[in-house]
N, C-alpha and C. Protein backbone atom coordinates (compact mmCIF):
# COMPACT_ATOMS: atom_id res chain seq x y z
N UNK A 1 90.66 6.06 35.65
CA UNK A 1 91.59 7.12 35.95
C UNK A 1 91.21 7.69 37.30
N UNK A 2 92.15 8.25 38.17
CA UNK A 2 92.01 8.49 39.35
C UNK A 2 91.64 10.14 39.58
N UNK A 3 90.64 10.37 40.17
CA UNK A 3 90.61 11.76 40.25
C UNK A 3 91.41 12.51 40.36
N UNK A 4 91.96 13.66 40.29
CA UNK A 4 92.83 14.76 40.41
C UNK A 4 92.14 16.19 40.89
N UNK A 5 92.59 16.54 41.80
CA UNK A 5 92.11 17.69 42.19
C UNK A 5 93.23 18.81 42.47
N UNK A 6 93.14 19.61 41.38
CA UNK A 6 93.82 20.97 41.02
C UNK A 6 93.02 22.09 40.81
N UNK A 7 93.28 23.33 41.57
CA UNK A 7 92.48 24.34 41.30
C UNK A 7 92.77 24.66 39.87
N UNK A 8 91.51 25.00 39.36
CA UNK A 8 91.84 25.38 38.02
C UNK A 8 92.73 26.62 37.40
N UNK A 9 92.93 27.31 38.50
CA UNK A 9 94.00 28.31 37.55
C UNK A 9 95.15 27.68 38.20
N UNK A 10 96.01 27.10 39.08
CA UNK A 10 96.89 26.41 38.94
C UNK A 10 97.06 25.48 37.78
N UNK A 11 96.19 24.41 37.76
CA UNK A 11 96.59 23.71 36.77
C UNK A 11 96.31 24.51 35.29
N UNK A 12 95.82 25.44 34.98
CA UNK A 12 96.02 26.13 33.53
C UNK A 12 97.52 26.86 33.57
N UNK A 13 98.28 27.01 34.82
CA UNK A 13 99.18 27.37 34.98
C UNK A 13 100.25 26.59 34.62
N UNK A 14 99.94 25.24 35.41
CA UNK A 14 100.80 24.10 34.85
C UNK A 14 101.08 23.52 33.63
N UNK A 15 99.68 23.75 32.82
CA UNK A 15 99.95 23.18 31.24
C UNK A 15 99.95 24.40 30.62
N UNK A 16 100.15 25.29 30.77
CA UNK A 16 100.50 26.61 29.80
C UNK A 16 102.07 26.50 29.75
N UNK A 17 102.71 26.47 30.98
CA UNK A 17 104.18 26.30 31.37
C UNK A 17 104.83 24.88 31.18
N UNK A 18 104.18 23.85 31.07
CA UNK A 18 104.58 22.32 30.63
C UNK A 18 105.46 22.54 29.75
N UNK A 19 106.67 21.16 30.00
CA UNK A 19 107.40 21.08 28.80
C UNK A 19 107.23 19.78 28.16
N UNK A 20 105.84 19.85 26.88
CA UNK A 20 105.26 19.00 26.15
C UNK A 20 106.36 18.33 25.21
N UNK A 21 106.10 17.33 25.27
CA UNK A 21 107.07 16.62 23.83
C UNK A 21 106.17 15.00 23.51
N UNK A 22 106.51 14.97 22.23
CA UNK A 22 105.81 14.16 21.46
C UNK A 22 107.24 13.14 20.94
N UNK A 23 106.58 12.11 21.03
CA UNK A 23 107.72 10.44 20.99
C UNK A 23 108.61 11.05 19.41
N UNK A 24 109.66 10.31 19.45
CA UNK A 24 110.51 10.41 18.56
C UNK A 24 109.78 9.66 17.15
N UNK A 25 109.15 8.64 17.64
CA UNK A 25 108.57 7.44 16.68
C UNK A 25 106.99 8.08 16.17
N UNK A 26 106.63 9.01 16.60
CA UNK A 26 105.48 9.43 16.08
C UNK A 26 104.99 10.05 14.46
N UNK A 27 104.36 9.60 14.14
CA UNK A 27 103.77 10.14 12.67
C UNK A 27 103.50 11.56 12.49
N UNK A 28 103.40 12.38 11.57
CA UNK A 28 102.86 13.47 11.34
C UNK A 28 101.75 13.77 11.93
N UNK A 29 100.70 13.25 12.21
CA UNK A 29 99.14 13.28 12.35
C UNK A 29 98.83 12.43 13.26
N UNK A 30 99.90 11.32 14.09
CA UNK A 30 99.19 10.56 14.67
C UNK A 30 99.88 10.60 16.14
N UNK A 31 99.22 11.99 16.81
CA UNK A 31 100.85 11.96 18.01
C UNK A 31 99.61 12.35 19.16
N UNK A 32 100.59 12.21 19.94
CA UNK A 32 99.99 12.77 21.55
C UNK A 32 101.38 13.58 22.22
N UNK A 33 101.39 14.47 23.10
CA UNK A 33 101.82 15.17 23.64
C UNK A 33 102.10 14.70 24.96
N UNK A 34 103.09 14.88 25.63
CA UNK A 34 102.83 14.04 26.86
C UNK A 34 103.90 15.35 27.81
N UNK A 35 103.35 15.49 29.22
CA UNK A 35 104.07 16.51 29.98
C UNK A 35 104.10 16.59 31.14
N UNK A 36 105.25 16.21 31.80
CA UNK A 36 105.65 16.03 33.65
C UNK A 36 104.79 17.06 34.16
N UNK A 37 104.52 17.16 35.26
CA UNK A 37 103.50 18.79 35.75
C UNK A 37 104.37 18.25 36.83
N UNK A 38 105.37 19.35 37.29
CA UNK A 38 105.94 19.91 38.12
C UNK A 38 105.77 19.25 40.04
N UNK A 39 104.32 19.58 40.36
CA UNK A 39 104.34 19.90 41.66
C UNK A 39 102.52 18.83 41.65
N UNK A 40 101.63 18.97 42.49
CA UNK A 40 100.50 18.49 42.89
C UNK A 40 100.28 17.50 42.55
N UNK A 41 98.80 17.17 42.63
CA UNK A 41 98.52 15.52 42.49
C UNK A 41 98.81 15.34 40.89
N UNK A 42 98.40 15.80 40.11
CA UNK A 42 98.64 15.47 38.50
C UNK A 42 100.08 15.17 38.40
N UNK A 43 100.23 14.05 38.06
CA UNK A 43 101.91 13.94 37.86
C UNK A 43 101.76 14.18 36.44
N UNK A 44 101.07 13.80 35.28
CA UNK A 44 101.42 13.77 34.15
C UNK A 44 100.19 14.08 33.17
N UNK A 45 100.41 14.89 32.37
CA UNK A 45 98.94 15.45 31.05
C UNK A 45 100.10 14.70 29.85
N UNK A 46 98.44 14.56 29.47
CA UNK A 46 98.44 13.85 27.84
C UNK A 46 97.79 14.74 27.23
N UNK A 47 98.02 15.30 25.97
CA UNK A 47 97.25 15.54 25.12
C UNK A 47 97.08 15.43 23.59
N UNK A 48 96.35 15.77 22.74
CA UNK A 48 96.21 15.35 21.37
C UNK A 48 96.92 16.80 20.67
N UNK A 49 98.26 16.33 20.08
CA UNK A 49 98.87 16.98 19.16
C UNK A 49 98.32 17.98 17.94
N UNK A 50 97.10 17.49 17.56
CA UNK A 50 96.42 18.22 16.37
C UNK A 50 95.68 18.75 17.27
N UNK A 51 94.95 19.01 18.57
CA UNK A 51 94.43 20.02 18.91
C UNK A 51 95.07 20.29 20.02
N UNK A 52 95.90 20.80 20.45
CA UNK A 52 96.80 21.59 21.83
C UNK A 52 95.94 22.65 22.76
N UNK A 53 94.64 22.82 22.01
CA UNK A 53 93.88 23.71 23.12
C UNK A 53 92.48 22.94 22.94
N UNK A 54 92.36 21.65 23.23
CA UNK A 54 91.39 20.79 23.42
C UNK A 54 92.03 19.95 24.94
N UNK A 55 91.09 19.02 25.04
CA UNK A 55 91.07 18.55 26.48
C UNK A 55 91.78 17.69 26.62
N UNK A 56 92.66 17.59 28.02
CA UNK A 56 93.55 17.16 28.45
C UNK A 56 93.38 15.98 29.30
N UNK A 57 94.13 14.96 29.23
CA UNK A 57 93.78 14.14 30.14
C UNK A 57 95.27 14.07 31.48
N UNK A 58 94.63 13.85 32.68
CA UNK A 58 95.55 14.40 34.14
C UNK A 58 95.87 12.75 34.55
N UNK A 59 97.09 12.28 34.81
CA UNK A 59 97.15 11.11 35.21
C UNK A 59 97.84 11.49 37.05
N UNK A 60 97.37 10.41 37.85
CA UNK A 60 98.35 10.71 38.91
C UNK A 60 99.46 9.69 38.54
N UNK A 61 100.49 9.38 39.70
CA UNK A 61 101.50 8.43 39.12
C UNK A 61 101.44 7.12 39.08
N UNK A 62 100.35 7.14 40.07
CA UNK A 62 100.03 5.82 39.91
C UNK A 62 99.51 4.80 38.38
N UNK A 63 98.30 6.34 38.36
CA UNK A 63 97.66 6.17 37.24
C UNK A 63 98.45 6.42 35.77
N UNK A 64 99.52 6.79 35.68
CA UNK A 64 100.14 6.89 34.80
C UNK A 64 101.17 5.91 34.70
N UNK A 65 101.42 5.16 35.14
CA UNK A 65 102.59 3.82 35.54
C UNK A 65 101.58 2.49 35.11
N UNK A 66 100.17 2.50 35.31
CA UNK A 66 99.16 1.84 34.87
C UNK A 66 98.58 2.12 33.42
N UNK A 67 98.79 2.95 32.97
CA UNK A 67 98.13 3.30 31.92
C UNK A 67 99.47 2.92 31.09
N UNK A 68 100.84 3.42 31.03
CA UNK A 68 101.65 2.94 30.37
C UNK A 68 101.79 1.15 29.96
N UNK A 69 101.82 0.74 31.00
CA UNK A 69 101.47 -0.70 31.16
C UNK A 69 100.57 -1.45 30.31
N UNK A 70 99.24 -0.71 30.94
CA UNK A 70 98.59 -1.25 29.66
C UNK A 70 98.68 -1.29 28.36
N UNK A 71 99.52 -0.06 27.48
CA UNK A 71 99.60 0.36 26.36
C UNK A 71 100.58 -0.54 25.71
N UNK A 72 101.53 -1.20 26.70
CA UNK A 72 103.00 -2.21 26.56
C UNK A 72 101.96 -3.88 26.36
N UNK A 73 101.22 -3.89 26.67
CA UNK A 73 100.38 -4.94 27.02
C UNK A 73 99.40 -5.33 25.77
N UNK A 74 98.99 -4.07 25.09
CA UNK A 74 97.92 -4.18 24.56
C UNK A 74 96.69 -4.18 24.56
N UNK A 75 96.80 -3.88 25.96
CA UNK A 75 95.29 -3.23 26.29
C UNK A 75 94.07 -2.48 25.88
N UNK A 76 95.11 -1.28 24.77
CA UNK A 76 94.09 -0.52 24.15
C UNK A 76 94.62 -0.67 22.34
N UNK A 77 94.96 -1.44 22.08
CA UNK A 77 94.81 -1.98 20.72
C UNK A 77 93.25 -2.11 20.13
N UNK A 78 92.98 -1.34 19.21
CA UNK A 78 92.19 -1.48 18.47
C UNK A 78 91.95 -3.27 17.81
N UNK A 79 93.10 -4.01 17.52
CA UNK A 79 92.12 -5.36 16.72
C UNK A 79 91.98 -6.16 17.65
């Protein structure tokens, strides 16, 4: 993942104000959160649905166009 550099009260600014949404296809218990950030290097936060004030992960776009990819791929398949 590519560094991101956001002052920290901006970006607590950005994911307080995010408009989070979780896939249509997702389970009760088994979701992630996913949310455009507006403006700076972070194009996109992920986060874990069962904890919303736990840690976030910051993609740039690059890094988020790559990371999707992989997930289409199978990259991070568990078997």
């Amino acid at each position: 993942m590519n560094e991101i550099h956001n002052s920290p009260s901006d970006l607590a600014q950005q994911l307080a104000g995010a408009p989070w949404r979780t896939s249509t296809r997702s389970q009760t218990s088994n979701c992630v959160e996913v949310a455009p950030l507006g403006t700076g290097p972070a194009a996109v936060a992920l986060r874990d649905s069962k904890d919303r004030s736990g840690p976030v992960l910051l993609f740039n776009r690059a890094g988020w166009l790559g990371f999707i990819a992989g997930a289409k791929n199978g990259q991070f398949d568990l078997n």
